[in-house]
PDB file of N, CA and C in Angstrom:
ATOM      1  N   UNK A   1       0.843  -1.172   0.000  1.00  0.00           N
ATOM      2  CA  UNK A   1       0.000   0.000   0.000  1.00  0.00           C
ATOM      3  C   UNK A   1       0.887   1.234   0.000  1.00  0.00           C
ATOM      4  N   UNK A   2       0.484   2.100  -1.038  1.00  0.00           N
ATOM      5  CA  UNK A   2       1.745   3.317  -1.024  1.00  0.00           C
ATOM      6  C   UNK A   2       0.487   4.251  -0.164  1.00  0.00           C
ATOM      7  N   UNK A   3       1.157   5.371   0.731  1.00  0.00           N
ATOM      8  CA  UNK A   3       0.223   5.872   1.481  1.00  0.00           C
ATOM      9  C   UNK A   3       0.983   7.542   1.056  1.00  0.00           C
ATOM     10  N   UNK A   4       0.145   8.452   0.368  1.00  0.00           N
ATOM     11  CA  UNK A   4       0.400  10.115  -0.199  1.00  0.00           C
ATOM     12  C   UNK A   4       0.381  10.850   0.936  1.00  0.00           C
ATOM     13  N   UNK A   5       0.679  11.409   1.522  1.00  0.00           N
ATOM     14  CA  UNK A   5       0.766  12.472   2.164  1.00  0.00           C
ATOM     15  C   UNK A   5       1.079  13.699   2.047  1.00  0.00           C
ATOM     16  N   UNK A   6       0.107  14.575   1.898  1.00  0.00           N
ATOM     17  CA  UNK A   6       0.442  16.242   1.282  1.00  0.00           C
ATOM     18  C   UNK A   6       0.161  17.100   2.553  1.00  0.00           C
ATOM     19  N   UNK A   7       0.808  18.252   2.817  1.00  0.00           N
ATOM     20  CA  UNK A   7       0.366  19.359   3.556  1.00  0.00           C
ATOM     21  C   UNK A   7       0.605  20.479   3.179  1.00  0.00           C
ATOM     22  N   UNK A   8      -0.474  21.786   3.528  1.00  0.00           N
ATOM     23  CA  UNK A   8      -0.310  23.086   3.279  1.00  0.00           C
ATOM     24  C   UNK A   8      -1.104  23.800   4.633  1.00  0.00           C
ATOM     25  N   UNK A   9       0.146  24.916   4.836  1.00  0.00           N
ATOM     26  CA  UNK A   9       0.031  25.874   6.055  1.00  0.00           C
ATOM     27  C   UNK A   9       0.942  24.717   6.904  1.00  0.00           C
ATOM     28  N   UNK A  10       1.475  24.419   6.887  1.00  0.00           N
ATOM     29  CA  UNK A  10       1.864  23.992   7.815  1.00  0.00           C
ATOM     30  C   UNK A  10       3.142  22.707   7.660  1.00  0.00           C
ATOM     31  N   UNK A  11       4.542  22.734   8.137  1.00  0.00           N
ATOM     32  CA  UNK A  11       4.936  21.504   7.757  1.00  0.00           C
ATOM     33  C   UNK A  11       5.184  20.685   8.046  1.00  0.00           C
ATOM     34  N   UNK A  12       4.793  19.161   7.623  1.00  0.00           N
ATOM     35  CA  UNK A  12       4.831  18.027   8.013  1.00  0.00           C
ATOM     36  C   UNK A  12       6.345  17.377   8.476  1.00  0.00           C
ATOM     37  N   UNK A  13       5.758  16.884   9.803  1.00  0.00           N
ATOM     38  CA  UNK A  13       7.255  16.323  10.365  1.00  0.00           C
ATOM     39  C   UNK A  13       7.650  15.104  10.261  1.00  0.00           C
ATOM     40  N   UNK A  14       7.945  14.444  10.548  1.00  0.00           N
ATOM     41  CA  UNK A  14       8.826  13.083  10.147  1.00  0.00           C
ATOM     42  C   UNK A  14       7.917  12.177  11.189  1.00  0.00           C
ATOM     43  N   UNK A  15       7.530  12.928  12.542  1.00  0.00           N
ATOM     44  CA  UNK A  15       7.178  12.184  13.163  1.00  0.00           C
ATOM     45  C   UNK A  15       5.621  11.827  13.046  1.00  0.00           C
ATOM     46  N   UNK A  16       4.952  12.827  12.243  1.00  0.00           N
ATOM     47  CA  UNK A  16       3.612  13.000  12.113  1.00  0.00           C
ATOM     48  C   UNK A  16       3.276  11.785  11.217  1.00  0.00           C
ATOM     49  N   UNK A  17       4.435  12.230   9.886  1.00  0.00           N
ATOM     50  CA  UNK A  17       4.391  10.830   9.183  1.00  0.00           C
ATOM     51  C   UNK A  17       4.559   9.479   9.152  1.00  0.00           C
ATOM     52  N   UNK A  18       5.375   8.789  10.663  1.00  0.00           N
ATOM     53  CA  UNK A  18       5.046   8.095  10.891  1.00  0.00           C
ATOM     54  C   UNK A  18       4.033   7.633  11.616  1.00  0.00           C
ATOM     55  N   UNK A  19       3.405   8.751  12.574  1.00  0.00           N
ATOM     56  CA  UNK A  19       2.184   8.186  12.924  1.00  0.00           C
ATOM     57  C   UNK A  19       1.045   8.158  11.940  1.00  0.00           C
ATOM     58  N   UNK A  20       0.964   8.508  11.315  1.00  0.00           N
ATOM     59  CA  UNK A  20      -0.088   8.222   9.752  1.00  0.00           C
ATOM     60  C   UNK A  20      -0.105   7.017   9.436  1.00  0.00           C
ATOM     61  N   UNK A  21       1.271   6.546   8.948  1.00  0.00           N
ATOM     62  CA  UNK A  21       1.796   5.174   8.889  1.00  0.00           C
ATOM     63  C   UNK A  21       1.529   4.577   9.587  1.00  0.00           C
ATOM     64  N   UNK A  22       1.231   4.242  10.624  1.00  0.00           N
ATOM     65  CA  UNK A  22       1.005   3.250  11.899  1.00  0.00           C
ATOM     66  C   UNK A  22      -0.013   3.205  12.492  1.00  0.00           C
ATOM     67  N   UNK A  23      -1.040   4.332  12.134  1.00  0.00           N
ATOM     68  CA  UNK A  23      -2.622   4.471  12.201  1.00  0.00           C
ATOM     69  C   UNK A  23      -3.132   3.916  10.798  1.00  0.00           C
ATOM     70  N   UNK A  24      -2.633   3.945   9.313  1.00  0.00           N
ATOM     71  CA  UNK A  24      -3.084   3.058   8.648  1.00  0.00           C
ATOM     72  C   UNK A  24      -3.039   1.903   8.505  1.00  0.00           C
ATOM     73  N   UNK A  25      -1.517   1.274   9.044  1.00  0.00           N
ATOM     74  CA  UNK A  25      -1.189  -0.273   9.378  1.00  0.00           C
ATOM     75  C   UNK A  25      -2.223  -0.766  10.240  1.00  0.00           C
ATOM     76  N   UNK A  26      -2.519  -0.180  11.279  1.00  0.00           N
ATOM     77  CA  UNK A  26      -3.627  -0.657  12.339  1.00  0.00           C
ATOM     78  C   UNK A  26      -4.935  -0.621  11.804  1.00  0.00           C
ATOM     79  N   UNK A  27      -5.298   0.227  11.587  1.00  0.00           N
ATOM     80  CA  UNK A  27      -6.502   0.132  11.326  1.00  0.00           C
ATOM     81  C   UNK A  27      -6.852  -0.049  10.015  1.00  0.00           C
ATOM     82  N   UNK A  28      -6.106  -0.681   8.752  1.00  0.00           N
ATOM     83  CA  UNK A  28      -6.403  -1.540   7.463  1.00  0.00           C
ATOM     84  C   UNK A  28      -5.834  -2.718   7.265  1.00  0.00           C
ATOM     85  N   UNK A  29      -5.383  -2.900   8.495  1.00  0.00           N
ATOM     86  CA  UNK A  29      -4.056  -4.533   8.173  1.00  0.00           C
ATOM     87  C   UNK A  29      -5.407  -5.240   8.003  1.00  0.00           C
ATOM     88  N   UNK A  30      -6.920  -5.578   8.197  1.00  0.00           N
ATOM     89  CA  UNK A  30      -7.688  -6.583   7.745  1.00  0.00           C
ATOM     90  C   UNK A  30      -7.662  -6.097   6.090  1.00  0.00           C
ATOM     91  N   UNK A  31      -7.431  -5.378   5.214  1.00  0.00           N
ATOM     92  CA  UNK A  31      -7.967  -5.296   4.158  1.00  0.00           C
ATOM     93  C   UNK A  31      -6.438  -4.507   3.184  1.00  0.00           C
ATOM     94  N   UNK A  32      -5.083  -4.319   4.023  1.00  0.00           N
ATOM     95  CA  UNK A  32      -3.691  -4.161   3.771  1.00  0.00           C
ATOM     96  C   UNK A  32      -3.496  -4.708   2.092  1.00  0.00           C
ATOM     97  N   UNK A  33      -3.759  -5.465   1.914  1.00  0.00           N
ATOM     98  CA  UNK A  33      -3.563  -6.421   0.094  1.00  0.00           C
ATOM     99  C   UNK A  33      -4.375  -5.246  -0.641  1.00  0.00           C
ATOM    100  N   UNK A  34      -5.800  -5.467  -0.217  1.00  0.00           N
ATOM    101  CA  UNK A  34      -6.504  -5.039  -1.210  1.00  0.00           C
ATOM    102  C   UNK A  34      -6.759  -3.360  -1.341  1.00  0.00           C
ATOM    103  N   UNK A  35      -5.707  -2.327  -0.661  1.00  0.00           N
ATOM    104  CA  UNK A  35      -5.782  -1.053  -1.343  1.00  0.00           C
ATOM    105  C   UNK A  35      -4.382  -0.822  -1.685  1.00  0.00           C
ATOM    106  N   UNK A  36      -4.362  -0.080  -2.726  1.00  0.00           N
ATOM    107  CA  UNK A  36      -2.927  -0.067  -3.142  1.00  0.00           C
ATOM    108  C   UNK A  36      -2.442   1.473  -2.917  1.00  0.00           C
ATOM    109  N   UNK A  37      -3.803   2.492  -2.784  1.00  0.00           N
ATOM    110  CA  UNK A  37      -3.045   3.455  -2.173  1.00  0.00           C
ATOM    111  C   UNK A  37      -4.158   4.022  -0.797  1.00  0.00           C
ATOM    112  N   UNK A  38      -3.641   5.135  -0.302  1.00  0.00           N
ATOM    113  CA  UNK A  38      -4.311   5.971   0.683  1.00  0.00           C
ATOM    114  C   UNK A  38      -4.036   7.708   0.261  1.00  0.00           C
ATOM    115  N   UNK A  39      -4.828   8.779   0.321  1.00  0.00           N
ATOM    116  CA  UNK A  39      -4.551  10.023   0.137  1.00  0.00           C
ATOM    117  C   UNK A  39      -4.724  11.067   1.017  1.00  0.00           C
ATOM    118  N   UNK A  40      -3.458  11.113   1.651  1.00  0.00           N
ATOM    119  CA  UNK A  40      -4.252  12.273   2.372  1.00  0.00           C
ATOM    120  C   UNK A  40      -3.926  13.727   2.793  1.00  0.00           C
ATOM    121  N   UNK A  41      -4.667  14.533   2.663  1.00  0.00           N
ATOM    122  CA  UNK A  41      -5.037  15.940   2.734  1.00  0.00           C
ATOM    123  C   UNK A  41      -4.551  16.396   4.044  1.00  0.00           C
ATOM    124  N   UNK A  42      -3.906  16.939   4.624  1.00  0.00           N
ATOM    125  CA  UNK A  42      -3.934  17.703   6.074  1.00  0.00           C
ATOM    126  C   UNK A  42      -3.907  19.489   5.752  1.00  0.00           C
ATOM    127  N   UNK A  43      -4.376  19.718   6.355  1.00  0.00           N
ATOM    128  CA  UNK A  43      -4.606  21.655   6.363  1.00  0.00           C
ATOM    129  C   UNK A  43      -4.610  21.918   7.545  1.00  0.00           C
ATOM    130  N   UNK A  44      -4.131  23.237   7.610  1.00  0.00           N
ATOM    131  CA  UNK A  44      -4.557  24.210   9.132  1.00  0.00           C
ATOM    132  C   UNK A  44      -4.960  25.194   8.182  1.00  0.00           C
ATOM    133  N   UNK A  45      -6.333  25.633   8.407  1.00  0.00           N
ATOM    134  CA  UNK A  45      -6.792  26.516   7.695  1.00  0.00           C
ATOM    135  C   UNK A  45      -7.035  27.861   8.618  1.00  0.00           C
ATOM    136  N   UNK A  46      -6.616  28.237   9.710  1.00  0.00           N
ATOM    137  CA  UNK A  46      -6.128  29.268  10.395  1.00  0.00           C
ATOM    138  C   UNK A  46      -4.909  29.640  10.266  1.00  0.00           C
ATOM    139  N   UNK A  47      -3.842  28.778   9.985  1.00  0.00           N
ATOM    140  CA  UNK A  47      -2.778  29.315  10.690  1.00  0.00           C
ATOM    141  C   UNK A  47      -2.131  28.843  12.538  1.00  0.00           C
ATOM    142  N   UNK A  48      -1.552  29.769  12.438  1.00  0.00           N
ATOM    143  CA  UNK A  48      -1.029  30.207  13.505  1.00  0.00           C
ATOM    144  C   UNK A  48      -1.849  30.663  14.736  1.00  0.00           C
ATOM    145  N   UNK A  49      -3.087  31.398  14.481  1.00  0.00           N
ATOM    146  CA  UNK A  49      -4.414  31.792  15.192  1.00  0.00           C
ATOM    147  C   UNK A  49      -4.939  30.648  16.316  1.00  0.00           C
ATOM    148  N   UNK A  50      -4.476  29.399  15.498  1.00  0.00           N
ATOM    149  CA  UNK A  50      -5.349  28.584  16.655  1.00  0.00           C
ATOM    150  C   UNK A  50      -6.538  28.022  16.620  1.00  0.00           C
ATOM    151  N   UNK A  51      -7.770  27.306  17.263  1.00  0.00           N
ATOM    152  CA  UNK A  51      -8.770  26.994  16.562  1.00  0.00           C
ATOM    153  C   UNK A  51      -9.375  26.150  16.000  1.00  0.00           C
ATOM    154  N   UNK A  52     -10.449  25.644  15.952  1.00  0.00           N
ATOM    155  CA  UNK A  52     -10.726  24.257  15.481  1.00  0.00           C
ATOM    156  C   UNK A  52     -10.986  23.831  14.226  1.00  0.00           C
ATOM    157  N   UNK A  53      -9.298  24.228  13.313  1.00  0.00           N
ATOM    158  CA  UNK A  53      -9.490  24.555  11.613  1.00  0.00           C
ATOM    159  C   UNK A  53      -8.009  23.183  11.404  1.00  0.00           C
ATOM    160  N   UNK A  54      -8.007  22.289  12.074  1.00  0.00           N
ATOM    161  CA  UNK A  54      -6.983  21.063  11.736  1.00  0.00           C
ATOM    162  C   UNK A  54      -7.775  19.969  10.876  1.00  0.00           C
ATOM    163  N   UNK A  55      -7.707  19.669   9.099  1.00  0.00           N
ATOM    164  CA  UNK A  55      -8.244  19.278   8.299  1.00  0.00           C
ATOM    165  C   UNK A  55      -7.591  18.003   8.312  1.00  0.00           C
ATOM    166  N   UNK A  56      -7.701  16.643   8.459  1.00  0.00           N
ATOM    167  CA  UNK A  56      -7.689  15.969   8.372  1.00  0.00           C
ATOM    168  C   UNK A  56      -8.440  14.780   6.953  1.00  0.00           C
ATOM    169  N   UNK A  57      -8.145  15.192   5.317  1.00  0.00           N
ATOM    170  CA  UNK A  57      -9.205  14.653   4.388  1.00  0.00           C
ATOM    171  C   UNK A  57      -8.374  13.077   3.584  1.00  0.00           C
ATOM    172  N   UNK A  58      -9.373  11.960   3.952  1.00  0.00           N
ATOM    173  CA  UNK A  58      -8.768  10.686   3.715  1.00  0.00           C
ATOM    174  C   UNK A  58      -9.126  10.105   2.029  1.00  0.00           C
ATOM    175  N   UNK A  59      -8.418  10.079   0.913  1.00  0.00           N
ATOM    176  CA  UNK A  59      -9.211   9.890   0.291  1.00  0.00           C
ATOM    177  C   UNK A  59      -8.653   8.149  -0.367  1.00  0.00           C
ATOM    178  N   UNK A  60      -9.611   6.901  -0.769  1.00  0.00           N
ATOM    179  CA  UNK A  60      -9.448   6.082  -0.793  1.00  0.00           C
ATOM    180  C   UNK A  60      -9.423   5.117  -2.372  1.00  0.00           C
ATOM    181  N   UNK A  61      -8.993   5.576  -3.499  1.00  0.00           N
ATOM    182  CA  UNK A  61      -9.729   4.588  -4.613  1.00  0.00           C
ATOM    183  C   UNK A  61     -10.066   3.356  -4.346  1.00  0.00           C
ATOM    184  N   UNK A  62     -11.274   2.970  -4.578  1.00  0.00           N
ATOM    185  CA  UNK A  62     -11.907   2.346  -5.300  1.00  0.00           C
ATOM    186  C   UNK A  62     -11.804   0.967  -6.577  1.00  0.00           C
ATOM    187  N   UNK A  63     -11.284   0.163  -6.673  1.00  0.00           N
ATOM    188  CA  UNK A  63     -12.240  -0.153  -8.194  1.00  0.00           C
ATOM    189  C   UNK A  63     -12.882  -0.904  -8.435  1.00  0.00           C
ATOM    190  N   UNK A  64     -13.661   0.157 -10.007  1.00  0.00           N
ATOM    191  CA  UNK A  64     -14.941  -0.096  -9.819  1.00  0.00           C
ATOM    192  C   UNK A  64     -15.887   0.550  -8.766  1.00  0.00           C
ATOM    193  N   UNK A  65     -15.611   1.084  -8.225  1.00  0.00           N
ATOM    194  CA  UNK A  65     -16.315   2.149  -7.249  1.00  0.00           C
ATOM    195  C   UNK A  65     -16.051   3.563  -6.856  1.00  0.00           C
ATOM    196  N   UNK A  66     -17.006   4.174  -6.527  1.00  0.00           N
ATOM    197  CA  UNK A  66     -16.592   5.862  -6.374  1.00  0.00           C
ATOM    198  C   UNK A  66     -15.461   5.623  -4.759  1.00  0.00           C
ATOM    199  N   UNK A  67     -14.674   6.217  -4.560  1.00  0.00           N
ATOM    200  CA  UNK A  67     -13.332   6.508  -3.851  1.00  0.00           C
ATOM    201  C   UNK A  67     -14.187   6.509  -2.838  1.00  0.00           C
ATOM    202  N   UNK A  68     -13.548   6.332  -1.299  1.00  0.00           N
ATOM    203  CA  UNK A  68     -14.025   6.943  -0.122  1.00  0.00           C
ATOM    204  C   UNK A  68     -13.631   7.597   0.459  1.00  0.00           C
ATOM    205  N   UNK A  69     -14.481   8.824   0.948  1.00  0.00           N
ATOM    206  CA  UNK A  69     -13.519  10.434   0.881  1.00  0.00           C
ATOM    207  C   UNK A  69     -14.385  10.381   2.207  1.00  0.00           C
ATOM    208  N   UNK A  70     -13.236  11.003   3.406  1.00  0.00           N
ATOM    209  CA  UNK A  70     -13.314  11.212   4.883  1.00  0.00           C
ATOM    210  C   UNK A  70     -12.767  12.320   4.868  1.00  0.00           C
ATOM    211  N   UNK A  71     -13.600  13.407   5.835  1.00  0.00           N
ATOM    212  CA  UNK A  71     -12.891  14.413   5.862  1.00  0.00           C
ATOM    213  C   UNK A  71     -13.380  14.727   7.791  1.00  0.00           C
ATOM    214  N   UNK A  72     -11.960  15.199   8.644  1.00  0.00           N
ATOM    215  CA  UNK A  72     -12.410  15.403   9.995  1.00  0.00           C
ATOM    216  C   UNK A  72     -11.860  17.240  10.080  1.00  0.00           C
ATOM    217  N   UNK A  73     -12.381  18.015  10.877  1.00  0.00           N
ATOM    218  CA  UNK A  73     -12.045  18.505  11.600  1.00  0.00           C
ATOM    219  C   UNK A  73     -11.795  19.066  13.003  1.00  0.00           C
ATOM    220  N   UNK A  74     -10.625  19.085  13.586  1.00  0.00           N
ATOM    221  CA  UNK A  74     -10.273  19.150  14.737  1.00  0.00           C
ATOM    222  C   UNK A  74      -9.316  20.102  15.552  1.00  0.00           C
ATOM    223  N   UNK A  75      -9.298  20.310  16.849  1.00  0.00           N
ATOM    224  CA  UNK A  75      -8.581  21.402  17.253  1.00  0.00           C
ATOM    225  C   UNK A  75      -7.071  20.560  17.092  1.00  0.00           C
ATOM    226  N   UNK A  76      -6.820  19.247  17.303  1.00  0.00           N
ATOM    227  CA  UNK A  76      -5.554  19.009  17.055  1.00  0.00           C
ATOM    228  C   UNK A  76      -5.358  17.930  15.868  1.00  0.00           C
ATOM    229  N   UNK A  77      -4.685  18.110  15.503  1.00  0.00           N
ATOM    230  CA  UNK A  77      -4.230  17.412  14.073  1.00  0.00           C
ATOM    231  C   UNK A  77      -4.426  15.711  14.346  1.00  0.00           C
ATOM    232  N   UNK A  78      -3.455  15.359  14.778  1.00  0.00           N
ATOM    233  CA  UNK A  78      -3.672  13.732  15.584  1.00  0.00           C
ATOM    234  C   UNK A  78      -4.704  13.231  15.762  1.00  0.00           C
ATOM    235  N   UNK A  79      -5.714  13.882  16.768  1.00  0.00           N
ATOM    236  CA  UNK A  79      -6.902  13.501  16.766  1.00  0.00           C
ATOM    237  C   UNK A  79      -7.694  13.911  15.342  1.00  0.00           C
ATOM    238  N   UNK A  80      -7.655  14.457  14.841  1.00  0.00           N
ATOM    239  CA  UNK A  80      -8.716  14.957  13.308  1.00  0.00           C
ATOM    240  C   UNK A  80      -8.061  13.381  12.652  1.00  0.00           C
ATOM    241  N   UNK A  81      -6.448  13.042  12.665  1.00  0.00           N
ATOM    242  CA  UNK A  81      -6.324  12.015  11.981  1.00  0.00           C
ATOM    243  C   UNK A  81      -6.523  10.917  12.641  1.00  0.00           C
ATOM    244  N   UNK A  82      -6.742  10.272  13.888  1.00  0.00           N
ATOM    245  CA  UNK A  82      -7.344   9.369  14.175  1.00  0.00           C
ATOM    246  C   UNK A  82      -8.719   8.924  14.010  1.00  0.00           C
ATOM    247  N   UNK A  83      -9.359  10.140  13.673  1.00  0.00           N
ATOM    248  CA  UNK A  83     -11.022  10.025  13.760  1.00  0.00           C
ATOM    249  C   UNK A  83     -10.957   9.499  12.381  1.00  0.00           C
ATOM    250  N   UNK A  84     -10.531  10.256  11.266  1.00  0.00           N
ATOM    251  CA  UNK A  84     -10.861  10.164  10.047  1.00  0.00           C
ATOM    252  C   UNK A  84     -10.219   8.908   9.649  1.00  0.00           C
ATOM    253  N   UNK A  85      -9.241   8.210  10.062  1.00  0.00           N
ATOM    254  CA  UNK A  85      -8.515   6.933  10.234  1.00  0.00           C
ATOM    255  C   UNK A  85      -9.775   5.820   9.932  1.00  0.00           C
ATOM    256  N   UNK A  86     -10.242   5.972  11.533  1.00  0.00           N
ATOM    257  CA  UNK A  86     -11.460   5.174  11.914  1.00  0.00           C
ATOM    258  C   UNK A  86     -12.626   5.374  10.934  1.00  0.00           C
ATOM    259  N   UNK A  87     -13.231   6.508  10.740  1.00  0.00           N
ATOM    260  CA  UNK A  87     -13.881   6.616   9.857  1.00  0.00           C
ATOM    261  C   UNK A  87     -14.202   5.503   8.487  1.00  0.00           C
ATOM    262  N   UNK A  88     -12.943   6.125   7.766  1.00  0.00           N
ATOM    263  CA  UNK A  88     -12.250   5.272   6.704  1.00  0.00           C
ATOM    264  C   UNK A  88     -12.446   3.768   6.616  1.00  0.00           C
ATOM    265  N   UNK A  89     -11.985   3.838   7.753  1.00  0.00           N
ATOM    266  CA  UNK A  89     -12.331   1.775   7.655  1.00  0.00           C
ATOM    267  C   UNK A  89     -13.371   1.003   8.122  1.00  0.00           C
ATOM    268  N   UNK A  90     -14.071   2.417   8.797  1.00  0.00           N
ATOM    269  CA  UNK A  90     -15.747   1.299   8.848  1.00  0.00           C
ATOM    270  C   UNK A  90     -16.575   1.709   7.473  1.00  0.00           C
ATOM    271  N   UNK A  91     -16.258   2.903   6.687  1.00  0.00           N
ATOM    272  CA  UNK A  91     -16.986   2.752   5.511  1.00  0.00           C
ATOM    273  C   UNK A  91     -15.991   2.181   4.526  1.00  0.00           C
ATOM    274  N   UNK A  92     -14.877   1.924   4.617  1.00  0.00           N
ATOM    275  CA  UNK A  92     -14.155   0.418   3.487  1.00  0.00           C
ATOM    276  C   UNK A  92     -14.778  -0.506   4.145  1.00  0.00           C
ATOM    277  N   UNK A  93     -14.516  -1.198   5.393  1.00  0.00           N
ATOM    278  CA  UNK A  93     -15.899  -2.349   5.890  1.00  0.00           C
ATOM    279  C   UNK A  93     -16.981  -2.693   5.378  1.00  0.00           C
ATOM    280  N   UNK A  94     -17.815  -1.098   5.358  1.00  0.00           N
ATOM    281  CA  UNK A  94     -19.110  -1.481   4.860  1.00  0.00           C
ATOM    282  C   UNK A  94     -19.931  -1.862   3.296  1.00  0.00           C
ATOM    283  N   UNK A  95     -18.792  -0.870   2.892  1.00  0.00           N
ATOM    284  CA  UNK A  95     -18.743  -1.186   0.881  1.00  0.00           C
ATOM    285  C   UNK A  95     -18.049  -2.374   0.936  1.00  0.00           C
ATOM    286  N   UNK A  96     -17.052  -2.849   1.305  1.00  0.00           N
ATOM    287  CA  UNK A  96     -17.206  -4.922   0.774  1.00  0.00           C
ATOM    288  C   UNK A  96     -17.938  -5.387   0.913  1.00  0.00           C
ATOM    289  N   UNK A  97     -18.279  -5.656   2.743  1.00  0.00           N
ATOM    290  CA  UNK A  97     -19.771  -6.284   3.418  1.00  0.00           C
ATOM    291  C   UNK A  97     -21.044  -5.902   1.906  1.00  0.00           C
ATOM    292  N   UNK A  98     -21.226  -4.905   1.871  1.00  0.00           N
ATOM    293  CA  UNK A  98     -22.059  -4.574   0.529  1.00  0.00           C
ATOM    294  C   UNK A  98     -22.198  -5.684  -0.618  1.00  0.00           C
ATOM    295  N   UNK A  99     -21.007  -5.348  -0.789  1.00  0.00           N
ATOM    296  CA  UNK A  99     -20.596  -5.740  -2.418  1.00  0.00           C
ATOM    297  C   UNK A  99     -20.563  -7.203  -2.222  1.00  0.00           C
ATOM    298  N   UNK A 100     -19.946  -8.199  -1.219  1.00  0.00           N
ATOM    299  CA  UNK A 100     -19.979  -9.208  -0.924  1.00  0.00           C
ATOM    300  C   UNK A 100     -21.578  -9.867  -1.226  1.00  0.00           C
ATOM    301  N   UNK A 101     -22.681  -8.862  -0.096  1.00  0.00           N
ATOM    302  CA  UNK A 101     -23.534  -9.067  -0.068  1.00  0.00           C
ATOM    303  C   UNK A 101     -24.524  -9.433  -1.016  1.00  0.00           C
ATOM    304  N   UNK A 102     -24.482  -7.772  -2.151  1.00  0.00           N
ATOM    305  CA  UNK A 102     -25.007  -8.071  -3.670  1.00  0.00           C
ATOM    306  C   UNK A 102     -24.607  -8.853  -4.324  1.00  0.00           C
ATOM    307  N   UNK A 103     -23.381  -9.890  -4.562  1.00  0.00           N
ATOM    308  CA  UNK A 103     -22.576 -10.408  -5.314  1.00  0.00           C
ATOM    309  C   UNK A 103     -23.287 -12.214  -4.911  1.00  0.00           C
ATOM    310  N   UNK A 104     -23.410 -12.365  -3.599  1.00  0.00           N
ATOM    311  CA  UNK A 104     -24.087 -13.262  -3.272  1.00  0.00           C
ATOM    312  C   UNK A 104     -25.651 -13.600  -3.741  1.00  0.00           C
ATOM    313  N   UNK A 105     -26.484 -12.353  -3.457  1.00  0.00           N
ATOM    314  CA  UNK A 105     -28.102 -12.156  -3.855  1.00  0.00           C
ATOM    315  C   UNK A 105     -27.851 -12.499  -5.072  1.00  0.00           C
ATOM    316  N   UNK A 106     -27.341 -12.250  -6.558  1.00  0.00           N
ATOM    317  CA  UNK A 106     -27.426 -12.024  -7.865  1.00  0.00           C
ATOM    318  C   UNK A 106     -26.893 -13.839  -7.888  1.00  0.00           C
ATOM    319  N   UNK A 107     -25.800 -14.296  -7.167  1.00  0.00           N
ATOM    320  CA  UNK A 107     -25.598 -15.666  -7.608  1.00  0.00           C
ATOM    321  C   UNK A 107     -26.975 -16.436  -6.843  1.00  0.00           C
ATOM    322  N   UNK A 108     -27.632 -16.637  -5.810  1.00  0.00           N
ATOM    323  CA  UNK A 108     -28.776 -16.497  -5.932  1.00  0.00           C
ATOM    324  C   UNK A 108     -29.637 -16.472  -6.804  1.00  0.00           C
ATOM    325  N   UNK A 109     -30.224 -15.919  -7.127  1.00  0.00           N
ATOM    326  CA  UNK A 109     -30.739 -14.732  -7.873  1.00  0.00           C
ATOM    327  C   UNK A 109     -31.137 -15.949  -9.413  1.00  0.00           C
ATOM    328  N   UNK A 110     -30.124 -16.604  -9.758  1.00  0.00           N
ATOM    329  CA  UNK A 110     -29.763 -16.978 -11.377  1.00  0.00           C
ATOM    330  C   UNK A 110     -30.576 -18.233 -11.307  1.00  0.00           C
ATOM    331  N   UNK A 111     -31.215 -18.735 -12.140  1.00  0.00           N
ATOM    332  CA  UNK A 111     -31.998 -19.917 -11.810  1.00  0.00           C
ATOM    333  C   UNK A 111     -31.155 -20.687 -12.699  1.00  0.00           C
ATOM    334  N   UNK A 112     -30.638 -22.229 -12.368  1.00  0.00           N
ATOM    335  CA  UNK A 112     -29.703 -23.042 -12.969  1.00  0.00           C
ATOM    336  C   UNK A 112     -30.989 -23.966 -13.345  1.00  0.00           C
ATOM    337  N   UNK A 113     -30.553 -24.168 -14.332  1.00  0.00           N
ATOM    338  CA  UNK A 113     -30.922 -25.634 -15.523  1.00  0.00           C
ATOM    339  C   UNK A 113     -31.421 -27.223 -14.299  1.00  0.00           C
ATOM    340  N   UNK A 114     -32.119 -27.515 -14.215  1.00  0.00           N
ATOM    341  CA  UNK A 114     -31.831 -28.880 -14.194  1.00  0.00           C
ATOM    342  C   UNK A 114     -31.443 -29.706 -14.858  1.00  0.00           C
ATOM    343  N   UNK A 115     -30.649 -30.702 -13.596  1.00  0.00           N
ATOM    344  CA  UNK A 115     -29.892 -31.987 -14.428  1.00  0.00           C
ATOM    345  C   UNK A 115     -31.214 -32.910 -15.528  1.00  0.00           C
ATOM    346  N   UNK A 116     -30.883 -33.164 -16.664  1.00  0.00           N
ATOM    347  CA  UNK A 116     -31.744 -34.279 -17.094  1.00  0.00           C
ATOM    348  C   UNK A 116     -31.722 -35.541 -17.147  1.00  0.00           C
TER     349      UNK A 116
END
């Protein structure tokens, strides 16, 4: 899994980036194979001011499906990225569970031939 990390207003430290890293290991190692990337957005859209403007935006491709886009905001960065972390992987959870689901109904679904 290659994991993007961009920031503006503000610059990203070495250490931030590994905790990114180690909040996505944890909380996608059930599903680690099957994304090949992660995107994510961080902003302070104050500044320096202070304030509860720490952007935290997760974005996920898909395929075959529209991306899953998490976005938190928070007074501290860490937490905006833990939430949106979590976020992230109960709605990747819930689009397989889904897709699993429909994929099952439709085989279902097919009426087979009888033997003659």
């Amino acid at each position: 899994m290659r994991i993007d990390i961009h920031s503006s207003k503000f610059e990203l430290t070495e250490s931030l980036r590994d905790y990114i890293e180690r909040r996505v290991q944890f909380a996608f190692n059930w599903a680690y194979d099957k994304l090949p990337q992660v995107h994510f957005r961080l902003n302070d859209v104050n500044g320096p001011k202070g304030g509860v403007d720490k952007v935290c935006r997760i974005q996920i491709p898909m395929a075959g499906a529209n991306p899953v886009v998490v976005e938190e905001i928070q007074a501290d960065m860490y937490v905006a990225i833990d939430r949106a972390v979590e976020r992230a992987s109960r709605t990747m959870s819930r689009r397989i569970q889904r897709s699993r689901t429909h994929r099952r109904e439709q085989y279902q679904a097919v009426a087979w031939p009888e033997a003659q």
